[in-house]
Protein backbone atom coordinates (compact mmCIF):
# COMPACT_ATOMS: atom_id res chain seq x y z
CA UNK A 1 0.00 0.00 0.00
CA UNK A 2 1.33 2.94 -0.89
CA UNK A 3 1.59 6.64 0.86
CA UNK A 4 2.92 7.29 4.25
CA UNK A 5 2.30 5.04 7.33
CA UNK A 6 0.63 6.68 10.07
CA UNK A 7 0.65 5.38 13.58
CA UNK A 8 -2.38 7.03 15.86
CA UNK A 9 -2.06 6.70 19.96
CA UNK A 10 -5.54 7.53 21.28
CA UNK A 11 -6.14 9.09 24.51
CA UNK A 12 -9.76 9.95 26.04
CA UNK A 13 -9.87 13.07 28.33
CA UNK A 14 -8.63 15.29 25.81
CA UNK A 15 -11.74 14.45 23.36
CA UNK A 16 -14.35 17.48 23.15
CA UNK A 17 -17.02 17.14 25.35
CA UNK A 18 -15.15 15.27 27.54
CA UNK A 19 -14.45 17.21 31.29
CA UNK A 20 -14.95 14.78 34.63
CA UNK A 21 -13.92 11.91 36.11
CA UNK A 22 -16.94 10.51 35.42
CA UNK A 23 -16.87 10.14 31.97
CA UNK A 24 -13.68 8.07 32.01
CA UNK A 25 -14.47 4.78 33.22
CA UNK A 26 -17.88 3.21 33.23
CA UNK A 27 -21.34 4.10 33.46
CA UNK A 28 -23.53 6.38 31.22
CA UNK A 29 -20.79 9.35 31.00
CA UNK A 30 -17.98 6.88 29.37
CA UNK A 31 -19.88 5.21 26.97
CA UNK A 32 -20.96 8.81 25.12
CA UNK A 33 -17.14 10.02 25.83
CA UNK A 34 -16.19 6.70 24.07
CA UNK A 35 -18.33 7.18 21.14
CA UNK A 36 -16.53 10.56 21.10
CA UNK A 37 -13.14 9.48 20.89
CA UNK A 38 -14.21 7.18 18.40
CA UNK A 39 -15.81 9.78 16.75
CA UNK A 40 -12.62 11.78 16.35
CA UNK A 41 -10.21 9.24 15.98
CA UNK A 42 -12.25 7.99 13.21
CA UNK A 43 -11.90 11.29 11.40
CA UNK A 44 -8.30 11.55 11.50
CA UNK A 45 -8.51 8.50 9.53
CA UNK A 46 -10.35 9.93 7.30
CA UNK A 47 -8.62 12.90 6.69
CA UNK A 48 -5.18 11.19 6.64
CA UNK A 49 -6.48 8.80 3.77
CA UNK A 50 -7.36 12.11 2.11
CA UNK A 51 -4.31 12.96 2.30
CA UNK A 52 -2.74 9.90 0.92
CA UNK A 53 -2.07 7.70 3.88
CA UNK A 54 -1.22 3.90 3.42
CA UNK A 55 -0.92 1.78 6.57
CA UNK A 56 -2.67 3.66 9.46
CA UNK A 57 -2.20 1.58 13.13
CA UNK A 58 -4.42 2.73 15.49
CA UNK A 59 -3.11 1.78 19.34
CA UNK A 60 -6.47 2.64 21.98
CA UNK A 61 -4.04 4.00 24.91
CA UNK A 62 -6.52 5.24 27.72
CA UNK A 63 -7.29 3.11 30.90
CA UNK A 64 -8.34 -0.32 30.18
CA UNK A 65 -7.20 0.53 26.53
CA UNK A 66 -10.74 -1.17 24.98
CA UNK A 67 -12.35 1.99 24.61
CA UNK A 68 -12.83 2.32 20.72
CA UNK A 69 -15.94 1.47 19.14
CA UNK A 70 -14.52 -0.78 16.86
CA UNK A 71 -17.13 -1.57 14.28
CA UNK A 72 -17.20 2.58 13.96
CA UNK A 73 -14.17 2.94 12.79
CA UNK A 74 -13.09 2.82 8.94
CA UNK A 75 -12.51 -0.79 7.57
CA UNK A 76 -8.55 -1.41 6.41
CA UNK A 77 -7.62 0.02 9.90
CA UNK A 78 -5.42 -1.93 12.47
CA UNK A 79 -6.27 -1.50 15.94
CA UNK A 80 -4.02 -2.36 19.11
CA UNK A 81 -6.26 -2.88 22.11
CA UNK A 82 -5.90 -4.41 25.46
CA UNK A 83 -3.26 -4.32 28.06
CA UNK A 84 -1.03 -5.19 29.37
CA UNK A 85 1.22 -3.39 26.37
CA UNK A 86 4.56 -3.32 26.57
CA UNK A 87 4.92 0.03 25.18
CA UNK A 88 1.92 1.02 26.92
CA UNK A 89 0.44 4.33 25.43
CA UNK A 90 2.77 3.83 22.85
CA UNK A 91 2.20 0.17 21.80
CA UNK A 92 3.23 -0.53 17.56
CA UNK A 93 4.77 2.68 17.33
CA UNK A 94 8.61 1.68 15.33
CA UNK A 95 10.84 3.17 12.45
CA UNK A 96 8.49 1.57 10.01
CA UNK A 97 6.23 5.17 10.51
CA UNK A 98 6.17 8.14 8.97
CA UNK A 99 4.03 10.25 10.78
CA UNK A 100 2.33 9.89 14.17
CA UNK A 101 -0.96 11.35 15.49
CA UNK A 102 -1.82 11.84 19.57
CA UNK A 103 -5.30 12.57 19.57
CA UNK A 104 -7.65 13.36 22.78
CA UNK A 105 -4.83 13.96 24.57
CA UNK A 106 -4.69 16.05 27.96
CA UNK A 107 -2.09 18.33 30.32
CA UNK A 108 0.52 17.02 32.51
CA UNK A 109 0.33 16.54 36.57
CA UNK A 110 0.25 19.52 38.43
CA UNK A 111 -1.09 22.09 35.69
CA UNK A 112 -4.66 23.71 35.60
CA UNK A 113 -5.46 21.75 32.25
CA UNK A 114 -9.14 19.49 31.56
CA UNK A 115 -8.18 16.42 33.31
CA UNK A 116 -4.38 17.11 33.87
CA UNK A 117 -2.28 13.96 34.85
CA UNK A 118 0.93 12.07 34.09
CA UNK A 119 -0.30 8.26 33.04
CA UNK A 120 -2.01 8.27 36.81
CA UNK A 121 -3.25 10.92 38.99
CA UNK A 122 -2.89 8.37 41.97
CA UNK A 123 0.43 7.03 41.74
CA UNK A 124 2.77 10.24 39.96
CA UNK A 125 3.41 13.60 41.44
CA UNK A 126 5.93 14.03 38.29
CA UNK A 127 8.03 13.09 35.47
CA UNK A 128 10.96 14.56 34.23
CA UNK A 129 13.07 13.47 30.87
CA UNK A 130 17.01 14.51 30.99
CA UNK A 131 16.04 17.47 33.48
CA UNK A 132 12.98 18.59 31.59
CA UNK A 133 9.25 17.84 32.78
CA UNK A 134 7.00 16.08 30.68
CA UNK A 135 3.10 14.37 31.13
CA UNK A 136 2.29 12.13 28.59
CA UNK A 137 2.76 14.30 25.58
CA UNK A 138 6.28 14.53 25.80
CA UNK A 139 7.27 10.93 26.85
CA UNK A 140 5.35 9.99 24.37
CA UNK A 141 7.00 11.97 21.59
CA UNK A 142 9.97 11.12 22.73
CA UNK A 143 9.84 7.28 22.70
CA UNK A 144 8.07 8.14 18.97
CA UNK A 145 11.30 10.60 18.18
CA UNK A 146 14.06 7.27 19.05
CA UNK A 147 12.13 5.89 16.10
CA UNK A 148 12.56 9.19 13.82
CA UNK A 149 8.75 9.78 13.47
CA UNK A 150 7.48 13.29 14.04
CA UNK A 151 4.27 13.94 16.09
CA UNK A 152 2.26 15.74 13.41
CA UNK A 153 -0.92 15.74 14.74
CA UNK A 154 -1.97 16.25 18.67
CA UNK A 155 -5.82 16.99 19.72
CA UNK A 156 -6.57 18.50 22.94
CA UNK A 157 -7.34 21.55 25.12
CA UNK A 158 -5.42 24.63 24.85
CA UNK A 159 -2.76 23.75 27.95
CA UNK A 160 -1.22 20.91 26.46
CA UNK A 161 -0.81 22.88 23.23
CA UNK A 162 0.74 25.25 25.99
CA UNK A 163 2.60 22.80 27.34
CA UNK A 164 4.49 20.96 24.25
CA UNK A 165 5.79 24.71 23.24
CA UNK A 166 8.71 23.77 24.12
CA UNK A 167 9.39 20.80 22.71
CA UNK A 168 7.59 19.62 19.50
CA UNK A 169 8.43 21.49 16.61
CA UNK A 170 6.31 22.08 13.61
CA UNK A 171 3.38 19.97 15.12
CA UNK A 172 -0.09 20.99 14.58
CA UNK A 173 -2.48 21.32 17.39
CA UNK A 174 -5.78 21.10 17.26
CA UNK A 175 -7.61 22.66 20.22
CA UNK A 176 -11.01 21.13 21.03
CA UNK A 177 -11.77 22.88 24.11
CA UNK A 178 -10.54 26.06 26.40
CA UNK A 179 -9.96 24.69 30.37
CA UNK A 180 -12.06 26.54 32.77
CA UNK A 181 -11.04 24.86 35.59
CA UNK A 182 -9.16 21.13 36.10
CA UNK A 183 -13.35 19.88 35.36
CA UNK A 184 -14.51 22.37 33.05
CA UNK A 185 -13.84 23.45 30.07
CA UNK A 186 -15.30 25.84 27.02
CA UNK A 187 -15.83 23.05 24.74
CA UNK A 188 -16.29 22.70 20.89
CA UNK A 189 -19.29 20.74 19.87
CA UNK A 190 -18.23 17.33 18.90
CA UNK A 191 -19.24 17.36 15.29
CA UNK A 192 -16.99 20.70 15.04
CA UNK A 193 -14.27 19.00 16.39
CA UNK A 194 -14.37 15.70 13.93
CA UNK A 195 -14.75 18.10 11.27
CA UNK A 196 -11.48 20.13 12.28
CA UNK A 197 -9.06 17.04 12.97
CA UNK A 198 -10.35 15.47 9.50
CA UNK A 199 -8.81 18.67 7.70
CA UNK A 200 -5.88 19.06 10.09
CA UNK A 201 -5.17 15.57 9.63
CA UNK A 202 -5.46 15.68 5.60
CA UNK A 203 -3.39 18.69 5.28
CA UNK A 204 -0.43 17.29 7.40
CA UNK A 205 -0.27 13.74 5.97
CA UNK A 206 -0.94 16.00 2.31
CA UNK A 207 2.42 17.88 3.73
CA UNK A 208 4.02 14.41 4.54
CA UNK A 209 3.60 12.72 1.45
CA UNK A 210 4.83 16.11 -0.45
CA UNK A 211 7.90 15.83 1.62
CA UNK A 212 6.83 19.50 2.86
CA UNK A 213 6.82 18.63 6.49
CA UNK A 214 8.41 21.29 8.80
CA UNK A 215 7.48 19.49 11.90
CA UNK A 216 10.90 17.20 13.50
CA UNK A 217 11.05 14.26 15.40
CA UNK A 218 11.56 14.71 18.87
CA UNK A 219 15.28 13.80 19.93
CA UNK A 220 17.09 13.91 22.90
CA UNK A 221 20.83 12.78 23.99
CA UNK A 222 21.91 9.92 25.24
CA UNK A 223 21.63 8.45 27.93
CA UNK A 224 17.63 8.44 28.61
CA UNK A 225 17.22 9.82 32.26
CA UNK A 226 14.15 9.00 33.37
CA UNK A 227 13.25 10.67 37.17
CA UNK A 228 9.89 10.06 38.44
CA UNK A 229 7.91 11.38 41.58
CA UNK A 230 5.67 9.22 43.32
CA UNK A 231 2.59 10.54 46.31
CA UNK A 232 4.34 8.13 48.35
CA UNK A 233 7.54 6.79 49.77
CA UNK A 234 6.20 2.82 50.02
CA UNK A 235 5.81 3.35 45.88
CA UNK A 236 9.63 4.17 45.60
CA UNK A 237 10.27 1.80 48.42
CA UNK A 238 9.13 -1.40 45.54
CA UNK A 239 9.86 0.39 42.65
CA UNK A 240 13.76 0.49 43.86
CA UNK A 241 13.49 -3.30 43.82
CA UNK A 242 13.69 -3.17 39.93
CA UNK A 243 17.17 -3.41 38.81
CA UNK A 244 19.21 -0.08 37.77
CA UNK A 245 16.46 2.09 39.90
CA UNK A 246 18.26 4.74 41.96
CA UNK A 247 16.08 6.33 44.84
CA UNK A 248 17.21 10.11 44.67
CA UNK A 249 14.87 11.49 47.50
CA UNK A 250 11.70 9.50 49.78
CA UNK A 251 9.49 9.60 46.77
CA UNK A 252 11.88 9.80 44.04
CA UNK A 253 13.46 7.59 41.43
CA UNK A 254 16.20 7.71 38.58
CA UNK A 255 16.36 5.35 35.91
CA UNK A 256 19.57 5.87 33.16
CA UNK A 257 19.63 3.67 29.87
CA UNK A 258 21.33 4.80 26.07
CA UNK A 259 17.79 3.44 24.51
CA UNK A 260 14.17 5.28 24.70
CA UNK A 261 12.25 1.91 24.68
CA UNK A 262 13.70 0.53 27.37
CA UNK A 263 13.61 3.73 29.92
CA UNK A 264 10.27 3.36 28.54
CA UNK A 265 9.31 -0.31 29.22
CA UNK A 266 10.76 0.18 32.65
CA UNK A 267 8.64 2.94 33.23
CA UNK A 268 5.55 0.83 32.86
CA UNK A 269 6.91 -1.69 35.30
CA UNK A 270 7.16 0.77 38.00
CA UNK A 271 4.00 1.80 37.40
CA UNK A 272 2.57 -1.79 37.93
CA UNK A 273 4.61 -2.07 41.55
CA UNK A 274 3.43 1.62 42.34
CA UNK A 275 -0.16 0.66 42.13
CA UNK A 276 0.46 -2.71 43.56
CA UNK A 277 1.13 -0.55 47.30
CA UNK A 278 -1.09 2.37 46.35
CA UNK A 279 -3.36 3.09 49.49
């Protein structure tokens, strides 16, 4: 198949419409934000066959990670979904990309975005990447970056557009909804916001295939270190069990390695012991 190969990581709490707690989960709330996301991610799909795509791979990254409505979605698609994922968030992603799209994606910990959080609310005060802090967005980039693919493509509210300033280059954002508070936001109607990541997502992957692409892969040097902060000092007390983990402060850890997927695999195994004492 010919045209670029896209790889799409979808997230839920940065969808439009989509502002509490209790539309992440279960119950009545989830299963409209659900048919949201799918809504969205859908669209992109659209938009980047549009623009020429070949292969898309589609890897549901939120919670449980079986969100997407699957018979929704356009036939020809691959879908990752489950967990446990080794890659987590991240799962598929490799050099065999071209482009990469984060869609419904939110803040990090500690800012006044929708839904702000670093991969869990209850188990990370922090995360930092060779002395700079990142949520989600930027570890996520930067795994995709080892690989050389660009993040192209990131949907959310207007503080994690905010927030990537800094380190994406070139990457369009489109901005589904304007935070009011950490639960409330000015939100675009969801139809709007299909509409608007369809055309973002044709005119990038449009870009792509012209080879007119400004936006760069994120890279960083080598060594990876990886420093997380945890809400409590039992969570470093396991997570120093893991081999190469150096406990920096009560409820901090260091982890050093020369290659992005494995700081990143290893971060996914402290999150498993973190939650395994979490109160």
């Amino acid at each position: 198949m010919g045209g670029v190969a896209v790889y799409i990581s979808a997230d839920l709490e940065g969808v439009a419409g989509v502002v509490s707690p209790g539309q992440l989960t279960t119950g009545p709330g989830y299963e409209t934000a659900r048919r949201r996301q799918t809504r969205e991610v859908a669209a992109a799909v659209r938009g980047a066959r549009a623009g020429g795509a070949g292969r898309i791979l589609i890897n549901d990254a939120h919670e449980g990670m079986m969100n997407l409505l699957l018979d929704q979605l356009p036939v020809g698609v691959a879908v990752v979904s489950g967990r446990p994922k080794a890659l987590g968030m991240m799962n598929g992603i490799d050099g065999g990309f071209d482009l990469a799209f984060f869609l419904g994606y939110h803040p990090r910990q500690g800012t006044p975005g929708t839904l702000s959080h670093s991969f869990s609310s209850r188990l990370i005060r922090g995360l930092w990447l060779n002395g700079t802090e990142v949520g989600e967005l930027g570890l996520n980039a930067a795994l995709a970056g080892w690989f050389g693919v660009p993040v192209v493509l990131v949907s959310g509210d207007a503080a994690l557009a905010g927030e990537a300033a800094g380190q994406l280059v070139g990457t369009e954002f489109v901005v589904v909804k304007e935070p009011v508070s950490q639960q409330a936001a000015q939100t675009m109607l969801p139809a709007t916001a299909a509409t608007l990541i369809e055309t973002r997502a044709r005119e990038v992957v449009t870009a792509g295939n012209a080879g007119q692409l400004v936006c760069t892969p994120w890279r960083l040097p080598q060594p990876f270190r990886l420093t997380v902060a945890f809400h409590q000092p039992v969570m470093a007390d396991v997570v120093t069990y893991m081999p190469g983990v150096r406990r920096s402060d009560p409820c901090r850890v260091e982890y050093v390695h020369e290659a992005m997927p494995v700081v990143y695999k290893a971060f996914q195994a402290m999150l498993v012991l973190a939650g395994s004492v979490a109160g």
